[in-house]
PDB file of N, CA and C in Angstrom:
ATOM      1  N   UNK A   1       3.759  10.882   5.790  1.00  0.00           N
ATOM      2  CA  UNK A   1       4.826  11.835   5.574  1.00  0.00           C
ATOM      3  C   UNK A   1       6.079  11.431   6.365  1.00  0.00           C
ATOM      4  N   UNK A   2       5.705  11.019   7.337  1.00  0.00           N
ATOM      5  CA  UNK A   2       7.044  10.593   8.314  1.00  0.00           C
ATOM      6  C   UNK A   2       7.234   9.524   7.769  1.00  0.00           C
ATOM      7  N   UNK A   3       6.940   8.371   7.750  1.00  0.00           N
ATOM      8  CA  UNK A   3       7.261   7.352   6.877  1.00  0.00           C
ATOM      9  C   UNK A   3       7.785   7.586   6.182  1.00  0.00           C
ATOM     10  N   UNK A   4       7.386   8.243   4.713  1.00  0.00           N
ATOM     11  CA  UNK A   4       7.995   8.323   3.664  1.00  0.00           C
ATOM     12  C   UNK A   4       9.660   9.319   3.805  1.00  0.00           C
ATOM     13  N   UNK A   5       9.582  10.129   4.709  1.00  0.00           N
ATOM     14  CA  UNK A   5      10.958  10.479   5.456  1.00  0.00           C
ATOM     15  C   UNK A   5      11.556   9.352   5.907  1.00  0.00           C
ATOM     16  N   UNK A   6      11.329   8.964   6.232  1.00  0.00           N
ATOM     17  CA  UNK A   6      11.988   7.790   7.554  1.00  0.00           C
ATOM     18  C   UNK A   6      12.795   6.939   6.489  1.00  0.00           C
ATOM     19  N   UNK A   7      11.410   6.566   5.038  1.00  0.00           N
ATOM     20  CA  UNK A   7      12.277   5.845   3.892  1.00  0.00           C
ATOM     21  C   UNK A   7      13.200   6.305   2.882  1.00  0.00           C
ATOM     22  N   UNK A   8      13.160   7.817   3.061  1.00  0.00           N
ATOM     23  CA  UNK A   8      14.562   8.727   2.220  1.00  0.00           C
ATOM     24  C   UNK A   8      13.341   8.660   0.942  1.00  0.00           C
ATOM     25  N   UNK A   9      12.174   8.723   1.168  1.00  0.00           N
ATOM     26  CA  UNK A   9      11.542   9.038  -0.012  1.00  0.00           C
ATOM     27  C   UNK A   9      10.302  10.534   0.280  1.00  0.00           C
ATOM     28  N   UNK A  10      10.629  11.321   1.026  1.00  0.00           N
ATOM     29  CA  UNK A  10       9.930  12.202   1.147  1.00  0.00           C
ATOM     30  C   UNK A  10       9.944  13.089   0.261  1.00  0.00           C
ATOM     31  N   UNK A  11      10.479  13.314  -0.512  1.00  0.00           N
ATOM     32  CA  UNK A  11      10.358  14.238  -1.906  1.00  0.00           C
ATOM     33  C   UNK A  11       9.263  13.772  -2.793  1.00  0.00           C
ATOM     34  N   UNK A  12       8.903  12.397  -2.485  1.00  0.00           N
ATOM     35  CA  UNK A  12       8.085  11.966  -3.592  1.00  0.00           C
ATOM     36  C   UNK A  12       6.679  11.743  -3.080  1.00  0.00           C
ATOM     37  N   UNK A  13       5.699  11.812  -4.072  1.00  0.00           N
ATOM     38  CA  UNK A  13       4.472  11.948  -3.776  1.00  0.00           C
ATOM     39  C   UNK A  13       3.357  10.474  -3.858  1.00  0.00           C
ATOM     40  N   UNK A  14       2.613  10.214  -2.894  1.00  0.00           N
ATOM     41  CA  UNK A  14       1.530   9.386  -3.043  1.00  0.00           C
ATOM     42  C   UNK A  14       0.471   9.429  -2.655  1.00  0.00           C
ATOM     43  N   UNK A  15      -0.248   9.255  -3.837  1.00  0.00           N
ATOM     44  CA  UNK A  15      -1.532   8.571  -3.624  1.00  0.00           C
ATOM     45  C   UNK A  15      -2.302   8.349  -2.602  1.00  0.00           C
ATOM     46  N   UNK A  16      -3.236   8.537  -1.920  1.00  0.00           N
ATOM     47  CA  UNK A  16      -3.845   7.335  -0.963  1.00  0.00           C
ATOM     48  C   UNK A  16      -5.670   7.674  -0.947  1.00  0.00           C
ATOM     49  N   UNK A  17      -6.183   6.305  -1.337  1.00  0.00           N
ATOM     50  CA  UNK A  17      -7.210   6.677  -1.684  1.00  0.00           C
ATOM     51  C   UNK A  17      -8.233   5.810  -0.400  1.00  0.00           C
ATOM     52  N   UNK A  18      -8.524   6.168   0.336  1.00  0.00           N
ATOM     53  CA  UNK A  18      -9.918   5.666   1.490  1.00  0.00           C
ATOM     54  C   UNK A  18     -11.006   4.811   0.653  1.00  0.00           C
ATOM     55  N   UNK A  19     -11.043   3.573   0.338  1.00  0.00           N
ATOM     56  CA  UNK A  19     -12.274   3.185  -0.091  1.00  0.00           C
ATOM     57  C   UNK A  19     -13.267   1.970   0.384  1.00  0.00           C
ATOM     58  N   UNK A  20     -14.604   1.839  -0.054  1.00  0.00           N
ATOM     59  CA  UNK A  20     -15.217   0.873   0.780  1.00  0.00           C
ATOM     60  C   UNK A  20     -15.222  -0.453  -0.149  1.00  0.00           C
ATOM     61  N   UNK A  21     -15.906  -1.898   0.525  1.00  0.00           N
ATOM     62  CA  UNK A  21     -15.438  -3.211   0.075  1.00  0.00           C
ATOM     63  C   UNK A  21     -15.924  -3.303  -1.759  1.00  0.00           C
ATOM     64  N   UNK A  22     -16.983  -2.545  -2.018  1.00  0.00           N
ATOM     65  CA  UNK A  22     -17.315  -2.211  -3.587  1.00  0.00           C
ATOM     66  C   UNK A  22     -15.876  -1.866  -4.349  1.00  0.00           C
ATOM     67  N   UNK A  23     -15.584  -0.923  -3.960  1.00  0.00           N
ATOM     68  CA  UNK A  23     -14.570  -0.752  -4.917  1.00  0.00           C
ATOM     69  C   UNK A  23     -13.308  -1.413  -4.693  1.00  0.00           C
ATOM     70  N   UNK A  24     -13.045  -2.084  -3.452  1.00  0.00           N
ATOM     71  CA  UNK A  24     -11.852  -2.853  -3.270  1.00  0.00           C
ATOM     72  C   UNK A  24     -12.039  -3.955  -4.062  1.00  0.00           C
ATOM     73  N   UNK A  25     -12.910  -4.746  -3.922  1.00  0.00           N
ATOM     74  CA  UNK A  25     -13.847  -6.104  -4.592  1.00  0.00           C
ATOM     75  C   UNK A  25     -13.043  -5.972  -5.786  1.00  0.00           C
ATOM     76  N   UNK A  26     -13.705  -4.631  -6.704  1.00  0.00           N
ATOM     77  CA  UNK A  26     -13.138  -4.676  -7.995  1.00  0.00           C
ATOM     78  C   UNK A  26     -12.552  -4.704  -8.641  1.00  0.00           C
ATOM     79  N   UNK A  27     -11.573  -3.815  -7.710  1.00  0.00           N
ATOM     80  CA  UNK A  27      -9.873  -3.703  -8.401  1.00  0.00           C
ATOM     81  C   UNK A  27      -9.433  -4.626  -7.545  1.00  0.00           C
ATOM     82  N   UNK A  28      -9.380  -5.501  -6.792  1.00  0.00           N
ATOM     83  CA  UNK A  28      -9.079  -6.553  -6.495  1.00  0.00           C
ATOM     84  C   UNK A  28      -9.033  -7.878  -7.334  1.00  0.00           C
ATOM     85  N   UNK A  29     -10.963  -8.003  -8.288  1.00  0.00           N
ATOM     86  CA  UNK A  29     -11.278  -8.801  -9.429  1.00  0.00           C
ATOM     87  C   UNK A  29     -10.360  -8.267 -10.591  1.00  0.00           C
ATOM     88  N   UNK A  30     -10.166  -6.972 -10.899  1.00  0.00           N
ATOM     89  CA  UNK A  30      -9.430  -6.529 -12.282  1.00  0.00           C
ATOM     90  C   UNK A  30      -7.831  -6.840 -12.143  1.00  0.00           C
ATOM     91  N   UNK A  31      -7.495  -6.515 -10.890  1.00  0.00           N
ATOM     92  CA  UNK A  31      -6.029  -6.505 -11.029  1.00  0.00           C
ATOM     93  C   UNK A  31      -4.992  -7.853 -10.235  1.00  0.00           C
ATOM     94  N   UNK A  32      -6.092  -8.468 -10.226  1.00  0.00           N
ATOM     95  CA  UNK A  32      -5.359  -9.755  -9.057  1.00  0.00           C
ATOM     96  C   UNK A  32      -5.963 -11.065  -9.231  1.00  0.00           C
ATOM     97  N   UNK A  33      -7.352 -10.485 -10.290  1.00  0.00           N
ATOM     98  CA  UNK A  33      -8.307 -11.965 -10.150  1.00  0.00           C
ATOM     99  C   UNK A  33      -8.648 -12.553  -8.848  1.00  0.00           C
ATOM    100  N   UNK A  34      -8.605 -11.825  -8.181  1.00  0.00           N
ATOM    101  CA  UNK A  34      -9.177 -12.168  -6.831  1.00  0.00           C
ATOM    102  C   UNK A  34     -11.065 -11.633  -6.063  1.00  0.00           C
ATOM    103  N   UNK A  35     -11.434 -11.485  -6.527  1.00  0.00           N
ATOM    104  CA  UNK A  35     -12.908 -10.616  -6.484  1.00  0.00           C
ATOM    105  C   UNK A  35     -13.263 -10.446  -5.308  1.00  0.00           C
ATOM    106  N   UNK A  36     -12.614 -10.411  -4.457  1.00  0.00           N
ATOM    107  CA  UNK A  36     -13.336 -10.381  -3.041  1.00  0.00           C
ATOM    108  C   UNK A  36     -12.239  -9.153  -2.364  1.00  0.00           C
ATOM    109  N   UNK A  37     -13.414  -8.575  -1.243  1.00  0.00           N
ATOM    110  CA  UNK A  37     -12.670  -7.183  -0.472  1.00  0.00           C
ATOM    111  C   UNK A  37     -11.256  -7.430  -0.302  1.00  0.00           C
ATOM    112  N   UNK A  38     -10.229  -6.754   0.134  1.00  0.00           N
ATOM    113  CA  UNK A  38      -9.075  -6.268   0.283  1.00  0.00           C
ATOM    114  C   UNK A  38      -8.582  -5.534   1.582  1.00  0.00           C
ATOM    115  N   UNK A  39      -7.910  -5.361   2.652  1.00  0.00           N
ATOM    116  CA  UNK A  39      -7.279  -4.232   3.197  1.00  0.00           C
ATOM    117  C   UNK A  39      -6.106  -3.101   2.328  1.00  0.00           C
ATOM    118  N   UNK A  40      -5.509  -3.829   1.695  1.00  0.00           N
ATOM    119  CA  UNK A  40      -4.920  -2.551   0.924  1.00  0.00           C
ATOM    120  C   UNK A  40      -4.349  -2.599  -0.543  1.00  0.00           C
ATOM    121  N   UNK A  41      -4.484  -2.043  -1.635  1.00  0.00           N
ATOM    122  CA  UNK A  41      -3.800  -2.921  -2.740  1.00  0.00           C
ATOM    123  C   UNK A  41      -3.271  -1.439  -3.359  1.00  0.00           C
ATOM    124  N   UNK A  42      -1.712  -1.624  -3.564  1.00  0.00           N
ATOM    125  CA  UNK A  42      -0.632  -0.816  -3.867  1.00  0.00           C
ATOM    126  C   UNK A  42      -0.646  -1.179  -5.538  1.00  0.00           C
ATOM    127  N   UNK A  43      -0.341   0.421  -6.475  1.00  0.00           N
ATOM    128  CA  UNK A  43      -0.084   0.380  -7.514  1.00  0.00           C
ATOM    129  C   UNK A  43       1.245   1.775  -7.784  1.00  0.00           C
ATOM    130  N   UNK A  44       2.242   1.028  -8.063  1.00  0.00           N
ATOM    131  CA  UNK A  44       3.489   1.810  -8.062  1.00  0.00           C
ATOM    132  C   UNK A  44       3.756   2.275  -9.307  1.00  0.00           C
ATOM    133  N   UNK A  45       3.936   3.861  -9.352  1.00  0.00           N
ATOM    134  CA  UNK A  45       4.193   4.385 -10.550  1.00  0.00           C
ATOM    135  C   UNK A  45       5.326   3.673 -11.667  1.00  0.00           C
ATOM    136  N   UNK A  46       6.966   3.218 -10.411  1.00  0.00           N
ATOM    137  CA  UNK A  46       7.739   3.103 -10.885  1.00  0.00           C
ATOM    138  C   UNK A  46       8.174   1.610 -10.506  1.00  0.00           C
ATOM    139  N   UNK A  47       8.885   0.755 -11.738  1.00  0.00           N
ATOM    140  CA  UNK A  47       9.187  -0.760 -11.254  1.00  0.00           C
ATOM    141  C   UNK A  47      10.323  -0.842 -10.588  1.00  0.00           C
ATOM    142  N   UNK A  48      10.992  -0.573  -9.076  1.00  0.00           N
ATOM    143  CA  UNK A  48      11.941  -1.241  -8.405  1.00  0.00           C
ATOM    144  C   UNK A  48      12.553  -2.159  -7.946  1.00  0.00           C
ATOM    145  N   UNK A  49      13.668  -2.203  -7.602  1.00  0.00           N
ATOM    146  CA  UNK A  49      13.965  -3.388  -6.755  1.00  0.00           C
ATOM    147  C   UNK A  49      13.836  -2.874  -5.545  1.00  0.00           C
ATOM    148  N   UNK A  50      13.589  -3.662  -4.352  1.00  0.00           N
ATOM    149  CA  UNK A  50      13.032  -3.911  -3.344  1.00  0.00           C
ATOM    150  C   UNK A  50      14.081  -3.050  -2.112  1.00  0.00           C
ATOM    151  N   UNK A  51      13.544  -1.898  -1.857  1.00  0.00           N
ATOM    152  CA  UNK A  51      14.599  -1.420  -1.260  1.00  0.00           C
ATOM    153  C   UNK A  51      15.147   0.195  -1.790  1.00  0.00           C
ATOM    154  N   UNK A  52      15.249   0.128  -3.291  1.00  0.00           N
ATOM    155  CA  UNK A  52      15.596   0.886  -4.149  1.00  0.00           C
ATOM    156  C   UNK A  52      14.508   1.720  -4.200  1.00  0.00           C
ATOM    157  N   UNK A  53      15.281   3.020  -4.509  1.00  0.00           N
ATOM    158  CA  UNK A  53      14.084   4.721  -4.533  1.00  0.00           C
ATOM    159  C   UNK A  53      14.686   4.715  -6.197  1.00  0.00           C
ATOM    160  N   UNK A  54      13.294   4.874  -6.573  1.00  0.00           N
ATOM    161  CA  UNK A  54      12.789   5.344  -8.055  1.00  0.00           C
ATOM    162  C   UNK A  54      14.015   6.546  -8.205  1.00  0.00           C
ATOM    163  N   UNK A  55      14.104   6.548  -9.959  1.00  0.00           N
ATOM    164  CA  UNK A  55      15.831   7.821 -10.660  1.00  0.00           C
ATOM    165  C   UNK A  55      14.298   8.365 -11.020  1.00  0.00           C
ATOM    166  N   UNK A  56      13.833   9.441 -10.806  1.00  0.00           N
ATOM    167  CA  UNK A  56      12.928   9.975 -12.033  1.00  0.00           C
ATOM    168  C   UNK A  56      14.256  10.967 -12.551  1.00  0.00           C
ATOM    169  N   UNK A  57      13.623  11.595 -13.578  1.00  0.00           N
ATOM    170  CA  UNK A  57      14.388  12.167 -15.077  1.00  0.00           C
ATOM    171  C   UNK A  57      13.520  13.593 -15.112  1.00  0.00           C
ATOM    172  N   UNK A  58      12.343  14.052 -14.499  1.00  0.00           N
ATOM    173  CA  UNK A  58      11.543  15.031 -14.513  1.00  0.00           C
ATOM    174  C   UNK A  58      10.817  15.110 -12.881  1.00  0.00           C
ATOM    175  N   UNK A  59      10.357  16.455 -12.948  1.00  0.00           N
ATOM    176  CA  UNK A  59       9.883  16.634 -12.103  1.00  0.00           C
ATOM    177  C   UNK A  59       8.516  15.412 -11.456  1.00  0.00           C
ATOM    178  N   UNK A  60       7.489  15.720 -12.360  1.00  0.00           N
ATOM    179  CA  UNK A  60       6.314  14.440 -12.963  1.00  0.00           C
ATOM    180  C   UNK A  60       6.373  12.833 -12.259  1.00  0.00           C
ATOM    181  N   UNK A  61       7.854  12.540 -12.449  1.00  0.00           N
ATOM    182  CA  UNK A  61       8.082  11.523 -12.075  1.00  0.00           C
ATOM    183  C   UNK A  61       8.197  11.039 -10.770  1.00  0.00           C
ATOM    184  N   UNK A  62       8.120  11.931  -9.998  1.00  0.00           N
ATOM    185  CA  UNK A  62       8.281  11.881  -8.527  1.00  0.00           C
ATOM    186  C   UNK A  62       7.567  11.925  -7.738  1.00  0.00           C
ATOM    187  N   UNK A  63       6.940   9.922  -8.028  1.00  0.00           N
ATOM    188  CA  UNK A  63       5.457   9.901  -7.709  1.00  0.00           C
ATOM    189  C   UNK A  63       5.760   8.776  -7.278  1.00  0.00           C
ATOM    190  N   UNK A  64       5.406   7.880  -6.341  1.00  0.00           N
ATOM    191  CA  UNK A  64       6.085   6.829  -5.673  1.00  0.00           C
ATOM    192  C   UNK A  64       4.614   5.664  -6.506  1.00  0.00           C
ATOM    193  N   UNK A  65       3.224   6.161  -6.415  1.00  0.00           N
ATOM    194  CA  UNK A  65       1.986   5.581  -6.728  1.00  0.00           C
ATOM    195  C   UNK A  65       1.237   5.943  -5.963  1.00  0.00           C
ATOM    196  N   UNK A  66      -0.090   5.007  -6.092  1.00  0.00           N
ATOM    197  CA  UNK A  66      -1.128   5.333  -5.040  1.00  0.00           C
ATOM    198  C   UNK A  66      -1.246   3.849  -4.643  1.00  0.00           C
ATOM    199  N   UNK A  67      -2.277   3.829  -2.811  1.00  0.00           N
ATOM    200  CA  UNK A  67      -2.173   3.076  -2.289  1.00  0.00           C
ATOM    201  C   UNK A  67      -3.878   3.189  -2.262  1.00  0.00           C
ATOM    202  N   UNK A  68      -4.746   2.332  -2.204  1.00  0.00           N
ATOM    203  CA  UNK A  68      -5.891   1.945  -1.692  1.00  0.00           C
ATOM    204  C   UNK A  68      -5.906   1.491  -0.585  1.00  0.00           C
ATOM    205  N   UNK A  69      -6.678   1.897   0.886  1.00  0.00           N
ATOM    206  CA  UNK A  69      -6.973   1.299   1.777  1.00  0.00           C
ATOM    207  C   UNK A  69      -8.141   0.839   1.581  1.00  0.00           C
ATOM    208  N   UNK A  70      -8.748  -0.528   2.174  1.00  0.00           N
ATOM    209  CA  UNK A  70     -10.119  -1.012   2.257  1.00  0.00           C
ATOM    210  C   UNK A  70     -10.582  -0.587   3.298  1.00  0.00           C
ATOM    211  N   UNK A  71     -10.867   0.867   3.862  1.00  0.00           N
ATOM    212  CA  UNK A  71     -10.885   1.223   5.010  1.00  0.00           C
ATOM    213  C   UNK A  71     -12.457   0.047   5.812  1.00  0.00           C
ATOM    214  N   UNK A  72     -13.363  -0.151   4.797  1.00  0.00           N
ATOM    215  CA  UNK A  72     -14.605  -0.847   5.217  1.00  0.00           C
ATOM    216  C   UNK A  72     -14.256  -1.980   5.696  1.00  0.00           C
ATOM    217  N   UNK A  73     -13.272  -2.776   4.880  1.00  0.00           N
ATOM    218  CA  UNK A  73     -12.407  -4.018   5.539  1.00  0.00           C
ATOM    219  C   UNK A  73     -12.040  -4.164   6.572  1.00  0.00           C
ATOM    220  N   UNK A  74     -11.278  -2.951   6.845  1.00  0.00           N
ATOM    221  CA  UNK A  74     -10.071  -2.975   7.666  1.00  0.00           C
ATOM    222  C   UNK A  74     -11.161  -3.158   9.164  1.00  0.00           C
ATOM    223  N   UNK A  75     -12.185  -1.852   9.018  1.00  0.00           N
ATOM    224  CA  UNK A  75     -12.986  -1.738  10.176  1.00  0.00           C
ATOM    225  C   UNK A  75     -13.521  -2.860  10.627  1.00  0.00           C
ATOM    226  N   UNK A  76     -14.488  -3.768   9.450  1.00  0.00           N
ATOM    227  CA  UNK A  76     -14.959  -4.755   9.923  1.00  0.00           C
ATOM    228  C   UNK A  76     -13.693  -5.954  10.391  1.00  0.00           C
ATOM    229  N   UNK A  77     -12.670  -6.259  10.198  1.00  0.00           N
ATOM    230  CA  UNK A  77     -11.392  -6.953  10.835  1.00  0.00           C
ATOM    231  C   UNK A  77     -11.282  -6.450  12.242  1.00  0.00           C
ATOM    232  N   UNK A  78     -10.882  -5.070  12.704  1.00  0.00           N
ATOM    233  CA  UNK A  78     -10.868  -4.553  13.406  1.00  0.00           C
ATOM    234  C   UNK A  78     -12.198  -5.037  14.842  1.00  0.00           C
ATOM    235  N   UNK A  79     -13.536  -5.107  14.555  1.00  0.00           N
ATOM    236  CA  UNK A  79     -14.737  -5.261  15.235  1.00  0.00           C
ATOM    237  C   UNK A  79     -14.082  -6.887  15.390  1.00  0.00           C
ATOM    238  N   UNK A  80     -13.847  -7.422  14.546  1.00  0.00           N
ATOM    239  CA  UNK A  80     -13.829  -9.321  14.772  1.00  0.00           C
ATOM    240  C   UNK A  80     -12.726  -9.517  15.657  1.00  0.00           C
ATOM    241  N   UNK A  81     -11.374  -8.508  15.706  1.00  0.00           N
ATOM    242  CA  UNK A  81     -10.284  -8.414  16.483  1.00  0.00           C
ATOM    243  C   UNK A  81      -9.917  -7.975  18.001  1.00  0.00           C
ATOM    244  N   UNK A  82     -10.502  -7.088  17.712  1.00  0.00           N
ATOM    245  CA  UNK A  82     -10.443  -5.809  18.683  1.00  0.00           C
ATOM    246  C   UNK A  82      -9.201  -5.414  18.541  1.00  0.00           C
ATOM    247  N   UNK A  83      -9.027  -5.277  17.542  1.00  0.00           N
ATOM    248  CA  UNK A  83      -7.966  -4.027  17.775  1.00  0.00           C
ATOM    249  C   UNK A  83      -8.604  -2.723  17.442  1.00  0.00           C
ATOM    250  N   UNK A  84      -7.075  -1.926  17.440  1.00  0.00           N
ATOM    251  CA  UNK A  84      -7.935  -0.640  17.655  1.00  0.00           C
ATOM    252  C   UNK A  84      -7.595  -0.014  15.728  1.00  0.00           C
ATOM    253  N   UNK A  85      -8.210   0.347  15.433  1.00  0.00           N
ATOM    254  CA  UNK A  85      -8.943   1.177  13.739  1.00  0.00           C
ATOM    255  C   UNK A  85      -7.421   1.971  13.371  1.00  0.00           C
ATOM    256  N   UNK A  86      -7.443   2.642  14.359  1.00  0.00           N
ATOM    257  CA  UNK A  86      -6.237   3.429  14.069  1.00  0.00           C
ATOM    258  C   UNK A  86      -4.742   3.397  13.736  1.00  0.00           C
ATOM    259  N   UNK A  87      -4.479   2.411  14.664  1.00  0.00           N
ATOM    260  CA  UNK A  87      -3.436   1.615  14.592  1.00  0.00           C
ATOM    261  C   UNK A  87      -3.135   0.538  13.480  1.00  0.00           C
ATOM    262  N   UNK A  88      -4.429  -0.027  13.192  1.00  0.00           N
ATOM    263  CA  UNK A  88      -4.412  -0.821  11.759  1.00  0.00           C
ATOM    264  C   UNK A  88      -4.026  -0.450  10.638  1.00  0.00           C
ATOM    265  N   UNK A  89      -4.866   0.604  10.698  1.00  0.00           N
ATOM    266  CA  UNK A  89      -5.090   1.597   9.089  1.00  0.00           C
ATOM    267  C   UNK A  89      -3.140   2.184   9.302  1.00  0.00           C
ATOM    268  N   UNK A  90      -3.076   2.306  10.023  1.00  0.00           N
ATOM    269  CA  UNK A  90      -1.609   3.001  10.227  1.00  0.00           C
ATOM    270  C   UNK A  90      -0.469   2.113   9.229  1.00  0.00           C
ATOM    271  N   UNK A  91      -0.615   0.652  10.342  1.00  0.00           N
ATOM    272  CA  UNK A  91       0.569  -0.576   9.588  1.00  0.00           C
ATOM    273  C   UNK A  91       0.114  -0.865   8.268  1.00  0.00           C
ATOM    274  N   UNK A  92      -1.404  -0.431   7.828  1.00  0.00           N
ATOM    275  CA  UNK A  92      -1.778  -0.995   6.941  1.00  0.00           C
ATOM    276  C   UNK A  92      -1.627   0.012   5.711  1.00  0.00           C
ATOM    277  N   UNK A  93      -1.143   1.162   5.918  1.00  0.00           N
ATOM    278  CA  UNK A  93      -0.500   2.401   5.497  1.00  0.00           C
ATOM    279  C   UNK A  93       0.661   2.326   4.452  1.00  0.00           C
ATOM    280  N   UNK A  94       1.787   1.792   6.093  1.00  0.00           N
ATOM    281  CA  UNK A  94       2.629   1.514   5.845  1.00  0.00           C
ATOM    282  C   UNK A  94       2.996   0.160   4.610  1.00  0.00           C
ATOM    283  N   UNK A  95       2.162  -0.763   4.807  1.00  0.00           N
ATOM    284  CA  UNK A  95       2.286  -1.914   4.011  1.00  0.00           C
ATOM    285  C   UNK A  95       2.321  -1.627   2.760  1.00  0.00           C
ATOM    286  N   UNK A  96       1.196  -0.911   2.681  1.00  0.00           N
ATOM    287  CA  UNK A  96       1.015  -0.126   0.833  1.00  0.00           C
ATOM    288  C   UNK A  96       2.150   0.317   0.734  1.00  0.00           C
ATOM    289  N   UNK A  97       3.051   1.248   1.193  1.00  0.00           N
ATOM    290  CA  UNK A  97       3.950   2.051   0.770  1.00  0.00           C
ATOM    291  C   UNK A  97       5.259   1.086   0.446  1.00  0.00           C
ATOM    292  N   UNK A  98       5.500   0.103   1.320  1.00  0.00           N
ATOM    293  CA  UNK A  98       6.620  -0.529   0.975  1.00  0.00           C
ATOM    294  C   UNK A  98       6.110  -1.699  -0.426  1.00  0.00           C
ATOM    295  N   UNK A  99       4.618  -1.564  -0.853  1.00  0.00           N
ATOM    296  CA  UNK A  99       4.880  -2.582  -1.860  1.00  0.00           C
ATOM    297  C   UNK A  99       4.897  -1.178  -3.113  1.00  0.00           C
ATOM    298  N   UNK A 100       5.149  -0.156  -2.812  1.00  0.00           N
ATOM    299  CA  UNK A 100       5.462   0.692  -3.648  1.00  0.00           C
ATOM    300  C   UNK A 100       6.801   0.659  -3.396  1.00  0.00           C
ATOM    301  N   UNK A 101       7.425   0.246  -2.943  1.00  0.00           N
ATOM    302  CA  UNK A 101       9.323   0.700  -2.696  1.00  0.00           C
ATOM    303  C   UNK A 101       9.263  -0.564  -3.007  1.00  0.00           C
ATOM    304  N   UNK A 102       8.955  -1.545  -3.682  1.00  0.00           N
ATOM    305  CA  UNK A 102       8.990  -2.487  -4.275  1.00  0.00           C
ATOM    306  C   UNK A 102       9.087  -4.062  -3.929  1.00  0.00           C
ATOM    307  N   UNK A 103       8.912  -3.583  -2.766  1.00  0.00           N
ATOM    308  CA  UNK A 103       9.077  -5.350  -1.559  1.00  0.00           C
ATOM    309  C   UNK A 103       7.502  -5.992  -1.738  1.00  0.00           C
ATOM    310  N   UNK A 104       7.821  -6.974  -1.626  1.00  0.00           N
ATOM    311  CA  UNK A 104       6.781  -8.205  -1.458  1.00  0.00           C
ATOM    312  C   UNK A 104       6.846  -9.073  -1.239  1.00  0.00           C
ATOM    313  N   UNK A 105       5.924 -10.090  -0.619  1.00  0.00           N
ATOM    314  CA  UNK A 105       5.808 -11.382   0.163  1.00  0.00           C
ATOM    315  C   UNK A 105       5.380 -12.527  -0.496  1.00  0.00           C
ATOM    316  N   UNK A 106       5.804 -13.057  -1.151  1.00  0.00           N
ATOM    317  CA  UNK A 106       5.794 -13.911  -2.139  1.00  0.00           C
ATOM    318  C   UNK A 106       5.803 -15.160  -1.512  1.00  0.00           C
ATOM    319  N   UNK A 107       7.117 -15.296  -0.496  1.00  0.00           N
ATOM    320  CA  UNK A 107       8.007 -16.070   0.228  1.00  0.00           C
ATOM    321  C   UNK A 107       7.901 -15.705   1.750  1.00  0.00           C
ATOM    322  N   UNK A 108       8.021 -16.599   2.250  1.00  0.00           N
ATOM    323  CA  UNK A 108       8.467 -16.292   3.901  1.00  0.00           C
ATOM    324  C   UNK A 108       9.492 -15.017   4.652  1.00  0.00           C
ATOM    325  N   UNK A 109      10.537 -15.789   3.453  1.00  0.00           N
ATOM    326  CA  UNK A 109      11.488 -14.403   3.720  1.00  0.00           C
ATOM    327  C   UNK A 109      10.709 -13.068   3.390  1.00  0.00           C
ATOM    328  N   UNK A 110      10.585 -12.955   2.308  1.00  0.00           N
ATOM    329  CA  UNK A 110      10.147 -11.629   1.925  1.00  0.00           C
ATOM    330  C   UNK A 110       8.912 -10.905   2.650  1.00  0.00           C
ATOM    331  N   UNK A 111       8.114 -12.010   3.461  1.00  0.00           N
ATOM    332  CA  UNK A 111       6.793 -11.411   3.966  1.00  0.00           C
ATOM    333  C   UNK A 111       8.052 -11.040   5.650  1.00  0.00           C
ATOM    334  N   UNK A 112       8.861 -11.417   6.066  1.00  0.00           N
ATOM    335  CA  UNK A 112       9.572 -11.045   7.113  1.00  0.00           C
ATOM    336  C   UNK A 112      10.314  -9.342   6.850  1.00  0.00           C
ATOM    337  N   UNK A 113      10.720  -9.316   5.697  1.00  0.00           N
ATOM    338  CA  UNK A 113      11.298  -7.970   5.197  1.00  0.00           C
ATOM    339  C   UNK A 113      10.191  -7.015   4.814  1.00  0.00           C
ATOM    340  N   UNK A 114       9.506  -7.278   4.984  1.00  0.00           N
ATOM    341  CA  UNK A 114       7.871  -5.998   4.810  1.00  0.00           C
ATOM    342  C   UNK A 114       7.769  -5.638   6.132  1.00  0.00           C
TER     343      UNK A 114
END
């Protein structure tokens, strides 16, 4: 919620769904061809440019997407790291949300602007 304030997108609504490496696996294999667990994989209602807050036209529309955390991932990263769970899941929060505001790391640069 603060986040999404912080990004001038607090009017709009998301998603966020807690899931374990089964279902990351999958929509990982369906939507990326990648078949293996995940920490977070973002699906944005609306196509932006990077930076840019979605025009919706209706109420309906004022849905930024939903974000999947691999929370099972994240934990087991977390145990191999030591960091701390909380703090992960947090940046790792955040990460989803900006590949819903339409940024991505494609490039060097662009993984610096996330």
């Amino acid at each position: 919620c603060a986040l999404r304030a912080a990004l001038g997108a607090a009017r709009f609504d998301v998603g966020l769904v807690c899931a374990g490496n089964a279902l990351m696996q999958r929509l990982n294999g369906a939507y990326r061809r990648c078949p293996e667990p995940t920490d977070v994989l973002s699906f944005p209602f609306h196509q932006v440019a990077a930076g840019e807050l979605p025009r919706p036209r209706c109420r309906d529309e004022y849905n930024l997407g939903d974000i999947f955390l691999g929370v099972e991932y994240i934990h087991q990263q977390c145990r191999e790291t030591g960091e701390r769970f909380d703090d992960v899941l947090t940046v790792t929060a955040a990460h989803g949300l900006c590949h819903l505001l339409g940024y991505r790391h494609d490039t060097r640069a662009e993984w610096e602007q996330v």
